[in-house]
PDB file of N, CA and C in Angstrom:
ATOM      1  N   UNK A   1       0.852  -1.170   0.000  1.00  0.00           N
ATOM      2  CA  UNK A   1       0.000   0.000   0.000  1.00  0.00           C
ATOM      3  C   UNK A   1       0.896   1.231   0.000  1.00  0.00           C
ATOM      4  N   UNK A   2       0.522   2.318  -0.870  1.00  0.00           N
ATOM      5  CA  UNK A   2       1.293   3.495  -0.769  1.00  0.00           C
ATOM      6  C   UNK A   2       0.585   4.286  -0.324  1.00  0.00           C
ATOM      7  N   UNK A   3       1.037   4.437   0.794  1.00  0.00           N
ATOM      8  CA  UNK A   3       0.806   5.178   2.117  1.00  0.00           C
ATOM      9  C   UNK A   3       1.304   7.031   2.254  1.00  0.00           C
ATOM     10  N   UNK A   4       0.134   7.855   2.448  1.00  0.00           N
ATOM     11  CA  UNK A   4       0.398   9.225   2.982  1.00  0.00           C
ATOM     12  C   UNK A   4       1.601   9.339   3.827  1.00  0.00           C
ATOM     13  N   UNK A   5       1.717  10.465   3.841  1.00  0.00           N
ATOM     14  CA  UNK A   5       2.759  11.141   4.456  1.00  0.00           C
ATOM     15  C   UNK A   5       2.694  10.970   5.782  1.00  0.00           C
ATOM     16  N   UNK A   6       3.749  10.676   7.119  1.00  0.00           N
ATOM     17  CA  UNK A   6       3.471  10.900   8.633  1.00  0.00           C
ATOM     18  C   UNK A   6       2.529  11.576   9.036  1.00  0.00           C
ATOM     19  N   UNK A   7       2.266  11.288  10.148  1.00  0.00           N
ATOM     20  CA  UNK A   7       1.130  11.948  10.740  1.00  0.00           C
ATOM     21  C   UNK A   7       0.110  12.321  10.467  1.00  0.00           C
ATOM     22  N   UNK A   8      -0.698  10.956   9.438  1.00  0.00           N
ATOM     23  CA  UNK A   8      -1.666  10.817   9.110  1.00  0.00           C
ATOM     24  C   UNK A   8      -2.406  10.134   9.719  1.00  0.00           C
ATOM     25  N   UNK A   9      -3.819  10.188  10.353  1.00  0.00           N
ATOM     26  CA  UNK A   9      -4.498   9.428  11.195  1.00  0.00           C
ATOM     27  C   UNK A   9      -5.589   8.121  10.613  1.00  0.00           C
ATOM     28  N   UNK A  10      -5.504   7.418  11.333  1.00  0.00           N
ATOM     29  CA  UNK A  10      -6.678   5.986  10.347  1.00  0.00           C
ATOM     30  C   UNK A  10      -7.784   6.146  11.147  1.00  0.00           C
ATOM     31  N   UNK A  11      -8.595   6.182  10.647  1.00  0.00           N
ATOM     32  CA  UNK A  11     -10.152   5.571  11.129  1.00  0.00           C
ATOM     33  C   UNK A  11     -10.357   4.655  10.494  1.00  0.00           C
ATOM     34  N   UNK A  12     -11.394   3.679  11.399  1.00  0.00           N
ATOM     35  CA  UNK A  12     -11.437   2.441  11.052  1.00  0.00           C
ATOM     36  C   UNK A  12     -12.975   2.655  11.631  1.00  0.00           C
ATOM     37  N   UNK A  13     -13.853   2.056  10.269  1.00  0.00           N
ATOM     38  CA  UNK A  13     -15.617   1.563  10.875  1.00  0.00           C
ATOM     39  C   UNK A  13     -15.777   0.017  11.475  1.00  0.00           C
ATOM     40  N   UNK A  14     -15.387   0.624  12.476  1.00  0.00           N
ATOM     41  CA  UNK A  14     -16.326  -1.314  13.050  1.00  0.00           C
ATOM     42  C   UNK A  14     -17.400  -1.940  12.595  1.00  0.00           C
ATOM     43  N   UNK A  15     -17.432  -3.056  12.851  1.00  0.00           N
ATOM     44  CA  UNK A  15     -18.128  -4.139  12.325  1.00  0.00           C
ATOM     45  C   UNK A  15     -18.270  -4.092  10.814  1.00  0.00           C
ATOM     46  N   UNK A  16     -19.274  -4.649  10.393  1.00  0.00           N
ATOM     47  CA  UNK A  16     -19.353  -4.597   8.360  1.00  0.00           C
ATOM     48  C   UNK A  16     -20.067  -3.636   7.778  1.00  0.00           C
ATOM     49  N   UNK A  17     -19.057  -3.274   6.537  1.00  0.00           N
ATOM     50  CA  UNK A  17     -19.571  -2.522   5.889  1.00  0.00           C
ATOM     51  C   UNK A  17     -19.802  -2.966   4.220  1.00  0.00           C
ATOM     52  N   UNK A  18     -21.018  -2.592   3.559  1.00  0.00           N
ATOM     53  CA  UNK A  18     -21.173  -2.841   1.866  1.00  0.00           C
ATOM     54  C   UNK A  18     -20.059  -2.396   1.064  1.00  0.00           C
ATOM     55  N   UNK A  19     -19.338  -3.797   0.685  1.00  0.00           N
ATOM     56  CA  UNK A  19     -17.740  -3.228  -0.025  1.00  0.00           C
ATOM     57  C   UNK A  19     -18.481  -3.068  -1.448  1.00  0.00           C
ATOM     58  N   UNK A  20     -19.658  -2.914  -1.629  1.00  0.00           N
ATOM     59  CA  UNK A  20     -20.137  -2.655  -3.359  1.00  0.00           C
ATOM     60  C   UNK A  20     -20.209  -1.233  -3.440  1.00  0.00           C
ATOM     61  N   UNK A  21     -20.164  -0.311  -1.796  1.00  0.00           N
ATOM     62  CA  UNK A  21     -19.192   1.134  -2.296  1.00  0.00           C
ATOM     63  C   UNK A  21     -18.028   1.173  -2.765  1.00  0.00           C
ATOM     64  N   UNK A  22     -17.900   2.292  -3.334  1.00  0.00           N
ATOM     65  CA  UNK A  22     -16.582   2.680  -4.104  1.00  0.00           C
ATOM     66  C   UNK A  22     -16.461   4.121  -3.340  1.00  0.00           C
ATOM     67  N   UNK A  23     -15.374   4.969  -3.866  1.00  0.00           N
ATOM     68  CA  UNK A  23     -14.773   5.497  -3.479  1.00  0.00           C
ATOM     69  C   UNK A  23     -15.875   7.107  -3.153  1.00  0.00           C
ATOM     70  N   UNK A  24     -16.598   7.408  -3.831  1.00  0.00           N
ATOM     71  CA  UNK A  24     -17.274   8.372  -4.012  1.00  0.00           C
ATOM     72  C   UNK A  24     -18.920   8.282  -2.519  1.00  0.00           C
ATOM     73  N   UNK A  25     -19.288   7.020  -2.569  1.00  0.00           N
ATOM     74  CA  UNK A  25     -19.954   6.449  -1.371  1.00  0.00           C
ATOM     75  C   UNK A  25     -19.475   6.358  -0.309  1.00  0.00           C
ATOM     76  N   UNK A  26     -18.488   5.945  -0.418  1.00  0.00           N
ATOM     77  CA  UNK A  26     -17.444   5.908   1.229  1.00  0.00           C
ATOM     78  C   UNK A  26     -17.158   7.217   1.376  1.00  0.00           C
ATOM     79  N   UNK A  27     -16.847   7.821   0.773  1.00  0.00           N
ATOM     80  CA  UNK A  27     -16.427   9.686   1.389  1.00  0.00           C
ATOM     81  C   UNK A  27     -17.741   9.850   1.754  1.00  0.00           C
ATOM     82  N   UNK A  28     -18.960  10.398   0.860  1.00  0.00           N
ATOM     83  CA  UNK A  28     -20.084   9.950   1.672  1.00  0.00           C
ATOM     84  C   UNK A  28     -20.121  10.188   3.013  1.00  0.00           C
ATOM     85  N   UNK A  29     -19.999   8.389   2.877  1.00  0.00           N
ATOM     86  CA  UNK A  29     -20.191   7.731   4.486  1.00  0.00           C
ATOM     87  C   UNK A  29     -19.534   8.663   5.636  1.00  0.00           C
ATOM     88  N   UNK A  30     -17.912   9.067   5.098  1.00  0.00           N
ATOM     89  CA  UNK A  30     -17.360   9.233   5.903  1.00  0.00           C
ATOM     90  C   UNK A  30     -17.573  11.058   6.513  1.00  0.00           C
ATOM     91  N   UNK A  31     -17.986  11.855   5.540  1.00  0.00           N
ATOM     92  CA  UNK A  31     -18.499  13.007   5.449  1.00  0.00           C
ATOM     93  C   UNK A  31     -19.566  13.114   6.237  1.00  0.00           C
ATOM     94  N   UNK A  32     -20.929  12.016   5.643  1.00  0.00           N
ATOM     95  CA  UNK A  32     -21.920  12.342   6.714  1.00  0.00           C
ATOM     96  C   UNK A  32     -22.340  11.561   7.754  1.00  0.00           C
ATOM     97  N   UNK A  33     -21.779  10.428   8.213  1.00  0.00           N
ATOM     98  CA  UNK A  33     -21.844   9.730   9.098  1.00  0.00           C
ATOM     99  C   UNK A  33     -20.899  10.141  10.520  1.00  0.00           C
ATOM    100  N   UNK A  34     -19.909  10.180   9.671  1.00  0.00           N
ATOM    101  CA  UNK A  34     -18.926  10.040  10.912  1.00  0.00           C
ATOM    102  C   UNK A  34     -18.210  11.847  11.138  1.00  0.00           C
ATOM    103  N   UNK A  35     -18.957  12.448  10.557  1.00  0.00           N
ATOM    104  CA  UNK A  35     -18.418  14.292  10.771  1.00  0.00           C
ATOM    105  C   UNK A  35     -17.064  13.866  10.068  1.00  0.00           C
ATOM    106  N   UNK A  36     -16.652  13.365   9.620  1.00  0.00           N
ATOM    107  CA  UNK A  36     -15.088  13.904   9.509  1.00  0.00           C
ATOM    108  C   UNK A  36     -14.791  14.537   7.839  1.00  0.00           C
ATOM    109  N   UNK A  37     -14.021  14.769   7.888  1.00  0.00           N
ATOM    110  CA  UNK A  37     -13.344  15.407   6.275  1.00  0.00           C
ATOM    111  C   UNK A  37     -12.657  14.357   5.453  1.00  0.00           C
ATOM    112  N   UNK A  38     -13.345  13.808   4.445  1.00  0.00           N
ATOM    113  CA  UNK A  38     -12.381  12.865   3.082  1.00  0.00           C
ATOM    114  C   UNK A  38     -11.556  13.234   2.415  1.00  0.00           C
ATOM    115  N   UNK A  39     -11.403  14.666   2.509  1.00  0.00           N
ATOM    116  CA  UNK A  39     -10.264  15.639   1.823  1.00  0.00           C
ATOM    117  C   UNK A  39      -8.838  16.000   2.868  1.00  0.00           C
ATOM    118  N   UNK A  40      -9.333  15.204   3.801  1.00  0.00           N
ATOM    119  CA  UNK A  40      -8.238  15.889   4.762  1.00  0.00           C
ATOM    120  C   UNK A  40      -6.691  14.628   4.701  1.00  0.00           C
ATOM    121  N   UNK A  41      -6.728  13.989   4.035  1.00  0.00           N
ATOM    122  CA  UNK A  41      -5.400  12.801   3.812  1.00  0.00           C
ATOM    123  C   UNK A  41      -4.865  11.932   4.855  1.00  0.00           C
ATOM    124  N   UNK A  42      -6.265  11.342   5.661  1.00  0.00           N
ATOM    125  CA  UNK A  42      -6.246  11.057   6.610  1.00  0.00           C
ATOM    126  C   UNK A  42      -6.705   9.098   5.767  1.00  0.00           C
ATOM    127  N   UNK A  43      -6.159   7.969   6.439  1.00  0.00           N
ATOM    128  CA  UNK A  43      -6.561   6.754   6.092  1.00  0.00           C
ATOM    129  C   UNK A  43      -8.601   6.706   6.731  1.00  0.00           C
ATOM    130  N   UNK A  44      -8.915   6.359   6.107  1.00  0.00           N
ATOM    131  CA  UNK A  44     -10.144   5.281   6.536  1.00  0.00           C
ATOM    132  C   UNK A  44     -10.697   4.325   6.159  1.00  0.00           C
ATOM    133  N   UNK A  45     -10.595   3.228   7.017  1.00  0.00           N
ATOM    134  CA  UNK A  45     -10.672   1.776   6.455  1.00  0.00           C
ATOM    135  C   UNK A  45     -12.312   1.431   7.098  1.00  0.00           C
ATOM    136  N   UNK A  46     -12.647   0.048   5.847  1.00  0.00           N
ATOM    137  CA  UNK A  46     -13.869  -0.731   6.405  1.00  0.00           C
ATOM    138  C   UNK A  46     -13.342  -2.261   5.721  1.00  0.00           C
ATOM    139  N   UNK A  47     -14.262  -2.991   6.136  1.00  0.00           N
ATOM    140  CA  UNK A  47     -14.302  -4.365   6.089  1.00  0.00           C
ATOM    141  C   UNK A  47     -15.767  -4.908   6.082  1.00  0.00           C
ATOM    142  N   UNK A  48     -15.616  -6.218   4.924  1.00  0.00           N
ATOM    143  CA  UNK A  48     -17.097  -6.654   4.218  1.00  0.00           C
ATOM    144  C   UNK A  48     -17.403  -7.451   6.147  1.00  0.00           C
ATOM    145  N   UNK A  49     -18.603  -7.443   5.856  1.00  0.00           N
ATOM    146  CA  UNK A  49     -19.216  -8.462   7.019  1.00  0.00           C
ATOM    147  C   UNK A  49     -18.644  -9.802   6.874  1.00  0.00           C
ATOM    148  N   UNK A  50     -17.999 -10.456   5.835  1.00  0.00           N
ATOM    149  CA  UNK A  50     -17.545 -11.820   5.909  1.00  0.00           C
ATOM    150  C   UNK A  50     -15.914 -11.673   6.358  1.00  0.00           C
ATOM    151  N   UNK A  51     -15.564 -10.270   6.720  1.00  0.00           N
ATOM    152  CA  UNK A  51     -14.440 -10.235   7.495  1.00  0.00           C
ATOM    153  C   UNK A  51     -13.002 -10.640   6.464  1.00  0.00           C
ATOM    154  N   UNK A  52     -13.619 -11.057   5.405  1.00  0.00           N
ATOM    155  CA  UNK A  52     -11.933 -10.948   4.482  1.00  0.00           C
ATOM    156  C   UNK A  52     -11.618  -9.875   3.125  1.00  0.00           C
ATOM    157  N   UNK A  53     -12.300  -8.996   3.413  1.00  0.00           N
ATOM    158  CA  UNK A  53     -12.024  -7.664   2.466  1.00  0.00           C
ATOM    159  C   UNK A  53     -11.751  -6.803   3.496  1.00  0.00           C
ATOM    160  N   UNK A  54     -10.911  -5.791   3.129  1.00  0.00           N
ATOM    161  CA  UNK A  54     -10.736  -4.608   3.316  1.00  0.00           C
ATOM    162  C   UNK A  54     -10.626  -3.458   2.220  1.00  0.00           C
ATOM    163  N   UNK A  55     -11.525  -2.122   2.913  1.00  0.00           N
ATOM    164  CA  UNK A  55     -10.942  -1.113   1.848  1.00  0.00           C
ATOM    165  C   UNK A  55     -10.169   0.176   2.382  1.00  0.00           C
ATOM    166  N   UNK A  56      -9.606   0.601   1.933  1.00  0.00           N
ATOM    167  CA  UNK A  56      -8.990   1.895   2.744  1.00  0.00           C
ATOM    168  C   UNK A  56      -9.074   3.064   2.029  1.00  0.00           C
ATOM    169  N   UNK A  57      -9.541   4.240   2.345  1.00  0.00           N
ATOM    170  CA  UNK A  57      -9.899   5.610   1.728  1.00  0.00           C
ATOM    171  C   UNK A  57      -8.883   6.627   1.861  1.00  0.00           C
ATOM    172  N   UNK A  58      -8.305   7.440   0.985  1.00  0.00           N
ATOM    173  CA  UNK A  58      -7.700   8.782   1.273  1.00  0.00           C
ATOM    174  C   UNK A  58      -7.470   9.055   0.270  1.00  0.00           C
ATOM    175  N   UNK A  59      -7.373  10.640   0.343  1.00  0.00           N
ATOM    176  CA  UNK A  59      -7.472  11.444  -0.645  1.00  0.00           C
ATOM    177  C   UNK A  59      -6.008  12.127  -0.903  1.00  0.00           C
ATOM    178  N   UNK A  60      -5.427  12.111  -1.970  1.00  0.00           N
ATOM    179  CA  UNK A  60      -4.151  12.291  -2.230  1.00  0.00           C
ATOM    180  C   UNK A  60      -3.846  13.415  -3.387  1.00  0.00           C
ATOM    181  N   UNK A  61      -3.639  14.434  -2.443  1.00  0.00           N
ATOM    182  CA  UNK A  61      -3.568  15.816  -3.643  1.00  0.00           C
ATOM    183  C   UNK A  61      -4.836  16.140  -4.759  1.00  0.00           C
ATOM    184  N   UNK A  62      -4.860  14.591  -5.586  1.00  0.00           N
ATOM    185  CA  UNK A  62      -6.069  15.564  -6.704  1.00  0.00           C
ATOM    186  C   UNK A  62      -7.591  14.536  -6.728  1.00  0.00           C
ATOM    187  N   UNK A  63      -7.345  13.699  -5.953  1.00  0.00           N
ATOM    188  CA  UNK A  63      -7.959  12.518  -6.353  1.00  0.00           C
ATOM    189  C   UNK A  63      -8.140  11.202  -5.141  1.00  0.00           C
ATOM    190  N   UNK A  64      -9.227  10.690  -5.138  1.00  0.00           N
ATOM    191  CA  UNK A  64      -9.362   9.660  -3.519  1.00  0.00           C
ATOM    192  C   UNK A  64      -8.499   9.003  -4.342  1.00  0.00           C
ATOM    193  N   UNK A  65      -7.826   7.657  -3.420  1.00  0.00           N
ATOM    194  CA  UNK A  65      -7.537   6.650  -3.640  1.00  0.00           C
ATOM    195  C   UNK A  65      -8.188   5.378  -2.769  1.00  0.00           C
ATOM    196  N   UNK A  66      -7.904   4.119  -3.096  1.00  0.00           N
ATOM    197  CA  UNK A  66      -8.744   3.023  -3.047  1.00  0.00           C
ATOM    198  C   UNK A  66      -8.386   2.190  -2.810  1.00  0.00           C
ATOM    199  N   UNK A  67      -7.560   1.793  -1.807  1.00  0.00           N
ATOM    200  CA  UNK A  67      -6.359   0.319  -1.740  1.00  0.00           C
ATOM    201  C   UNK A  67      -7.585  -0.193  -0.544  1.00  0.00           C
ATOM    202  N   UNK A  68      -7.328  -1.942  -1.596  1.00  0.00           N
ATOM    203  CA  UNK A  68      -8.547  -2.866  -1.442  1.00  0.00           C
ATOM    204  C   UNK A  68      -7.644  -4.120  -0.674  1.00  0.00           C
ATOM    205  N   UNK A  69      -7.759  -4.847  -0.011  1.00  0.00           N
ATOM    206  CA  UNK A  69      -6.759  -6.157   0.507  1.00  0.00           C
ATOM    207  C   UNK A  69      -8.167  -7.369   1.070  1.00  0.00           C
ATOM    208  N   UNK A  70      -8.066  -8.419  -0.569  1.00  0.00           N
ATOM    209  CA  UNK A  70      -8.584  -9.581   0.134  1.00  0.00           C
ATOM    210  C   UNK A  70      -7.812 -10.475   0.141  1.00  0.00           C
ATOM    211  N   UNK A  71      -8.686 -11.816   1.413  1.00  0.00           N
ATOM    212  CA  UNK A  71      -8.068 -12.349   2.301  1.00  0.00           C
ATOM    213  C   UNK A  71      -8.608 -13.773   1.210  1.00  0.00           C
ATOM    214  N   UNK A  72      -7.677 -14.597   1.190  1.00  0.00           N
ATOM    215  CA  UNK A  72      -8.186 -15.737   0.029  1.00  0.00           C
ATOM    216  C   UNK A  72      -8.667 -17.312   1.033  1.00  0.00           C
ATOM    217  N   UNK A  73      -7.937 -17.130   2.124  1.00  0.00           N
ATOM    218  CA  UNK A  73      -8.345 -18.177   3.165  1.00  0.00           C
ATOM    219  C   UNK A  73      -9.085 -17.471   4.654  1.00  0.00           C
ATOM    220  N   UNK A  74      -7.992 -16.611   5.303  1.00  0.00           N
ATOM    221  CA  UNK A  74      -8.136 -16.360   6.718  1.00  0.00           C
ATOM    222  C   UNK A  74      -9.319 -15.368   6.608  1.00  0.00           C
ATOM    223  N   UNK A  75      -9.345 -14.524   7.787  1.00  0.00           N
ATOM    224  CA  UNK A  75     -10.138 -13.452   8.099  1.00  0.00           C
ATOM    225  C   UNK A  75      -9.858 -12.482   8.713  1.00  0.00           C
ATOM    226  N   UNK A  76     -10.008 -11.223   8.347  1.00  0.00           N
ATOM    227  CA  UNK A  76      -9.468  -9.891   9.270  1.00  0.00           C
ATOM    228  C   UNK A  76     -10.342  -9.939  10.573  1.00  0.00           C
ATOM    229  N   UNK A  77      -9.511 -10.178  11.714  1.00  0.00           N
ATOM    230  CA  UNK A  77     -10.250  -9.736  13.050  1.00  0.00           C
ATOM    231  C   UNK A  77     -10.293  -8.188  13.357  1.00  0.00           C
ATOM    232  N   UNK A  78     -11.211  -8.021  12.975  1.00  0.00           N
ATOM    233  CA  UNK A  78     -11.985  -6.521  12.659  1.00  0.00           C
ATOM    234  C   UNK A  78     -12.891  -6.010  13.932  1.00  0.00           C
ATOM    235  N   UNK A  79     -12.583  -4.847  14.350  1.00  0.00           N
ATOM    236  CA  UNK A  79     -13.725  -4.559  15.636  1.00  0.00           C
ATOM    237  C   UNK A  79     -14.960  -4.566  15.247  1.00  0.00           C
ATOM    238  N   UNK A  80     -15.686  -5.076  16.303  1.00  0.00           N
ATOM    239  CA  UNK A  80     -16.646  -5.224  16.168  1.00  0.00           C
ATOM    240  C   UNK A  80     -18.195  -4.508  17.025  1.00  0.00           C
ATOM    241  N   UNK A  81     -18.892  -4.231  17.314  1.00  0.00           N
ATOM    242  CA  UNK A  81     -19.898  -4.393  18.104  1.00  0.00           C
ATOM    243  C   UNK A  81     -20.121  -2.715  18.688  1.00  0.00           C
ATOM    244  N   UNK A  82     -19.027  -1.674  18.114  1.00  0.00           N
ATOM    245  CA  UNK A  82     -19.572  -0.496  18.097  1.00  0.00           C
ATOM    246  C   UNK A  82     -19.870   0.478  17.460  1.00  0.00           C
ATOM    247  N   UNK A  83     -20.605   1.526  18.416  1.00  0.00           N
ATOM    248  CA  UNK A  83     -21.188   2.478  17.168  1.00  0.00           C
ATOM    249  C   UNK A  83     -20.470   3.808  16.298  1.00  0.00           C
ATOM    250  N   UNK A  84     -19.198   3.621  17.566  1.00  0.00           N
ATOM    251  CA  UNK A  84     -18.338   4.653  16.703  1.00  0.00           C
ATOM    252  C   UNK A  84     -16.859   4.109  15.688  1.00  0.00           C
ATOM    253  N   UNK A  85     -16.733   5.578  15.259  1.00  0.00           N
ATOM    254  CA  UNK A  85     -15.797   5.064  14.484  1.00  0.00           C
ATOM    255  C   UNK A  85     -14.540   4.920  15.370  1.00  0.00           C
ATOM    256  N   UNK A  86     -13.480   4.214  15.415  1.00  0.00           N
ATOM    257  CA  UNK A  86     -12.211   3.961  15.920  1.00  0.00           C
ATOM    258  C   UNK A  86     -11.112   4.904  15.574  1.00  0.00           C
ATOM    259  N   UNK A  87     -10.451   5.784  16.335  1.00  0.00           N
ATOM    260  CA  UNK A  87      -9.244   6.340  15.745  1.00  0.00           C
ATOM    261  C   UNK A  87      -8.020   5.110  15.729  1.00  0.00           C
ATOM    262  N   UNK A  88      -7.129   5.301  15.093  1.00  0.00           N
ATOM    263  CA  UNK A  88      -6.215   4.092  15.215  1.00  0.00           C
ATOM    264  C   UNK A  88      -4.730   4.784  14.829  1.00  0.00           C
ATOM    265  N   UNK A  89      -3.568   4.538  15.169  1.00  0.00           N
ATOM    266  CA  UNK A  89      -2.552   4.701  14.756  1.00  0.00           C
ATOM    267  C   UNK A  89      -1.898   3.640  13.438  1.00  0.00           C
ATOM    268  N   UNK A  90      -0.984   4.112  12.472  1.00  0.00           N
ATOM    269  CA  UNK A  90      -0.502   3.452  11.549  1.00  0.00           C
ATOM    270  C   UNK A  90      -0.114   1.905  11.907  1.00  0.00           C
ATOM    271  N   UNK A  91       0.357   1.647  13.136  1.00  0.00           N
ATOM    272  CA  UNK A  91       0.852   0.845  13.423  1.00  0.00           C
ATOM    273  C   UNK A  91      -0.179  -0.276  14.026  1.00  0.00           C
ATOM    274  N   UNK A  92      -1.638   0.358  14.357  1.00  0.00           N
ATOM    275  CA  UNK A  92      -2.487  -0.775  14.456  1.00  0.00           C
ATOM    276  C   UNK A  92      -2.887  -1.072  13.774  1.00  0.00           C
ATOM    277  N   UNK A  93      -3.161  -0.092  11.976  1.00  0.00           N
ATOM    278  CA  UNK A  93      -3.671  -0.612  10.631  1.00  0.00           C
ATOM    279  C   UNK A  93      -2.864  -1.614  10.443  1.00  0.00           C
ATOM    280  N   UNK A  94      -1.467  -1.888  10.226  1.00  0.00           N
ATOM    281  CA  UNK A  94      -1.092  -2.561   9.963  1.00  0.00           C
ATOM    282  C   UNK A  94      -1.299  -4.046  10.518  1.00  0.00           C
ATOM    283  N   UNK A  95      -1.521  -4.054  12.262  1.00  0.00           N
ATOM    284  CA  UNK A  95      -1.507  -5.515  13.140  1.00  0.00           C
ATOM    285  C   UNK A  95      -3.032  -5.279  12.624  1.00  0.00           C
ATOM    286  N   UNK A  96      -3.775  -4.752  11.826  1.00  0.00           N
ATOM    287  CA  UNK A  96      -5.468  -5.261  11.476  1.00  0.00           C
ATOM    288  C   UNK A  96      -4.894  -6.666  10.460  1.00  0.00           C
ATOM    289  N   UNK A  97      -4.010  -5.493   9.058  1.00  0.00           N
ATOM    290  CA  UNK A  97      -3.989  -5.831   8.138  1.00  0.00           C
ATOM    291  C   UNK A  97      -3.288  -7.633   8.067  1.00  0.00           C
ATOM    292  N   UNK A  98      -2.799  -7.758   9.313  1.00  0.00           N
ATOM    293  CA  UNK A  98      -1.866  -8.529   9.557  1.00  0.00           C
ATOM    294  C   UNK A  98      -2.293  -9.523  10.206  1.00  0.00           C
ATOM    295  N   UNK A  99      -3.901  -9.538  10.435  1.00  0.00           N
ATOM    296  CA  UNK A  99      -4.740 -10.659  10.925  1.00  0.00           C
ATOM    297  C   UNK A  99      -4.601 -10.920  12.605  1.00  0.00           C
ATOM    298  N   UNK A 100      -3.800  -9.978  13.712  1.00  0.00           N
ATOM    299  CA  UNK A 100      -3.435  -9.708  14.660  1.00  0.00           C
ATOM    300  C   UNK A 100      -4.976  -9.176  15.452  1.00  0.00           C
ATOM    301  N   UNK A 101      -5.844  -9.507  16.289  1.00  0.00           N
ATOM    302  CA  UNK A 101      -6.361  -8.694  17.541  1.00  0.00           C
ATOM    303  C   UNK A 101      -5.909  -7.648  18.165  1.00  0.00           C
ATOM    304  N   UNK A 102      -6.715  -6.476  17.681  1.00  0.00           N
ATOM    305  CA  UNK A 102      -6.281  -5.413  18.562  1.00  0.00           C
ATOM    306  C   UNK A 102      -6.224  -5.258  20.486  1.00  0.00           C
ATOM    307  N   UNK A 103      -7.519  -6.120  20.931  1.00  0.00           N
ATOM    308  CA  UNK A 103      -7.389  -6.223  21.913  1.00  0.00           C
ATOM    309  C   UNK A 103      -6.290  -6.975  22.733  1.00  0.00           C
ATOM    310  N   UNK A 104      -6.059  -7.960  21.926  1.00  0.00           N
ATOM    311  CA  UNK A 104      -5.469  -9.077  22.877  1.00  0.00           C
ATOM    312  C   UNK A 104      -3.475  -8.582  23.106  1.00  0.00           C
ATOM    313  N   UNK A 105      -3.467  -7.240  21.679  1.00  0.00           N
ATOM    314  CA  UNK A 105      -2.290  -6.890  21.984  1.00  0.00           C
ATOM    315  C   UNK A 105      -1.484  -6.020  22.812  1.00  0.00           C
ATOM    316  N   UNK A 106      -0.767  -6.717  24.126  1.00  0.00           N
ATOM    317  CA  UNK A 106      -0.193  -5.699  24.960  1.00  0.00           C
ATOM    318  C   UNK A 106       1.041  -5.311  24.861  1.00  0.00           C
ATOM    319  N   UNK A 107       1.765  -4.219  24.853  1.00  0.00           N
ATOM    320  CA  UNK A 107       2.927  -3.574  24.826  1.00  0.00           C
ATOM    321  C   UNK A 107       3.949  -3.270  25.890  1.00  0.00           C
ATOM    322  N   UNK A 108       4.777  -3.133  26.256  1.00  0.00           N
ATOM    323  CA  UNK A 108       5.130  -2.301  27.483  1.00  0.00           C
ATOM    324  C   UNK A 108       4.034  -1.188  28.180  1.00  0.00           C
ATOM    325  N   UNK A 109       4.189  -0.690  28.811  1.00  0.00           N
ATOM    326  CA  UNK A 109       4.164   0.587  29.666  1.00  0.00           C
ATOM    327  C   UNK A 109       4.691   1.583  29.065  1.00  0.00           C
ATOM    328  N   UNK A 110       4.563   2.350  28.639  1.00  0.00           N
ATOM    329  CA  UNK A 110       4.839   3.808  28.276  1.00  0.00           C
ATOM    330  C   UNK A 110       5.072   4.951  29.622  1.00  0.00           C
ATOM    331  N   UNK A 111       5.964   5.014  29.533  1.00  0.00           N
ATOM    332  CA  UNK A 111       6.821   5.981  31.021  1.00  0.00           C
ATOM    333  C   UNK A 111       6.983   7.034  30.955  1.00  0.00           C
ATOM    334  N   UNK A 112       6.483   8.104  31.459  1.00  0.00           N
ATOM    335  CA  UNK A 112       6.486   9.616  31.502  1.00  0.00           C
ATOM    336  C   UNK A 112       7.025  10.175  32.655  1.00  0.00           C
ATOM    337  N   UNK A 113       8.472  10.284  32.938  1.00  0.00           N
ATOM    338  CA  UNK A 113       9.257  11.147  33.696  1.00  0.00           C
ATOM    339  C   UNK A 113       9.704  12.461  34.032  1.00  0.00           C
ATOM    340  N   UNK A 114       9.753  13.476  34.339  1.00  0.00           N
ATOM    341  CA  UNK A 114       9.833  14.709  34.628  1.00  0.00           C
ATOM    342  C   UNK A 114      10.953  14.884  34.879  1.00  0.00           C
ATOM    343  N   UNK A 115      11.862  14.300  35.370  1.00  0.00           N
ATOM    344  CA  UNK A 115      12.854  14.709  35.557  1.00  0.00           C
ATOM    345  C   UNK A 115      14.382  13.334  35.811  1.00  0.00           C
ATOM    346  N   UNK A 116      15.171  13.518  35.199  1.00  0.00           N
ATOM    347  CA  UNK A 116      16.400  12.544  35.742  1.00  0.00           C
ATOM    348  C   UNK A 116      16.891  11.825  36.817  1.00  0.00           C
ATOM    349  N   UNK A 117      16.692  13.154  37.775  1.00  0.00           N
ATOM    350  CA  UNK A 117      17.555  12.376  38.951  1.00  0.00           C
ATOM    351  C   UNK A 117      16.676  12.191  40.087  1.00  0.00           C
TER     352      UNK A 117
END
């Protein structure tokens, strides 16, 4: 996938969505459903209800783009069961794309110190 520039944010729609939108329906969606801006070069992904498509939305200088990823055996473990949309960092699109549970994945601790000594 050729991917925007840093510090671009993903939204992700939980549970299933009709992959017989295209690119012009999903901005749409994403315009009047979810308040946000399709022009702003931000990722937003959905996934068919049978859990092995994905599509991903953003708009790139003149024109959306459309990067599609199906699954020929497995299944994307895709959130499920709410009503909003998900913010997500690059690095959890990828553990989606990668057939990984977002929940079940834990990291270190992230440590915020003030001072050295």
């Amino acid at each position: 996938m050729i991917l925007p520039a840093s510090g671009v944010r993903v939204y992700v729609a939980p549970g299933g969505t009709d992959m017989r939108k295209a690119s012009g329906t999903l901005s749409m969606l994403v315009q009047g459903e979810w308040a946000l801006d399709p022009f702003s070069g931000h990722l937003f992904a959905f996934c068919n209800r049978r859990r092995n498509l994905v599509k991903v939305l953003y708009w790139d200088r003149n024109g959306f783009c459309l990067w599609q990823k199906r699954l020929e055996r497995e299944r994307f473990r895709w959130p499920a069961g709410r009503a909003e949309v998900l913010e997500l960092d690059m690095r959890r699109l990828r553990w989606l794309l990668e057939g990984l549970e977002l929940e079940k994945i834990r990291g270190h601790r992230e440590l915020a110190y003030t001072t050295v000594l």
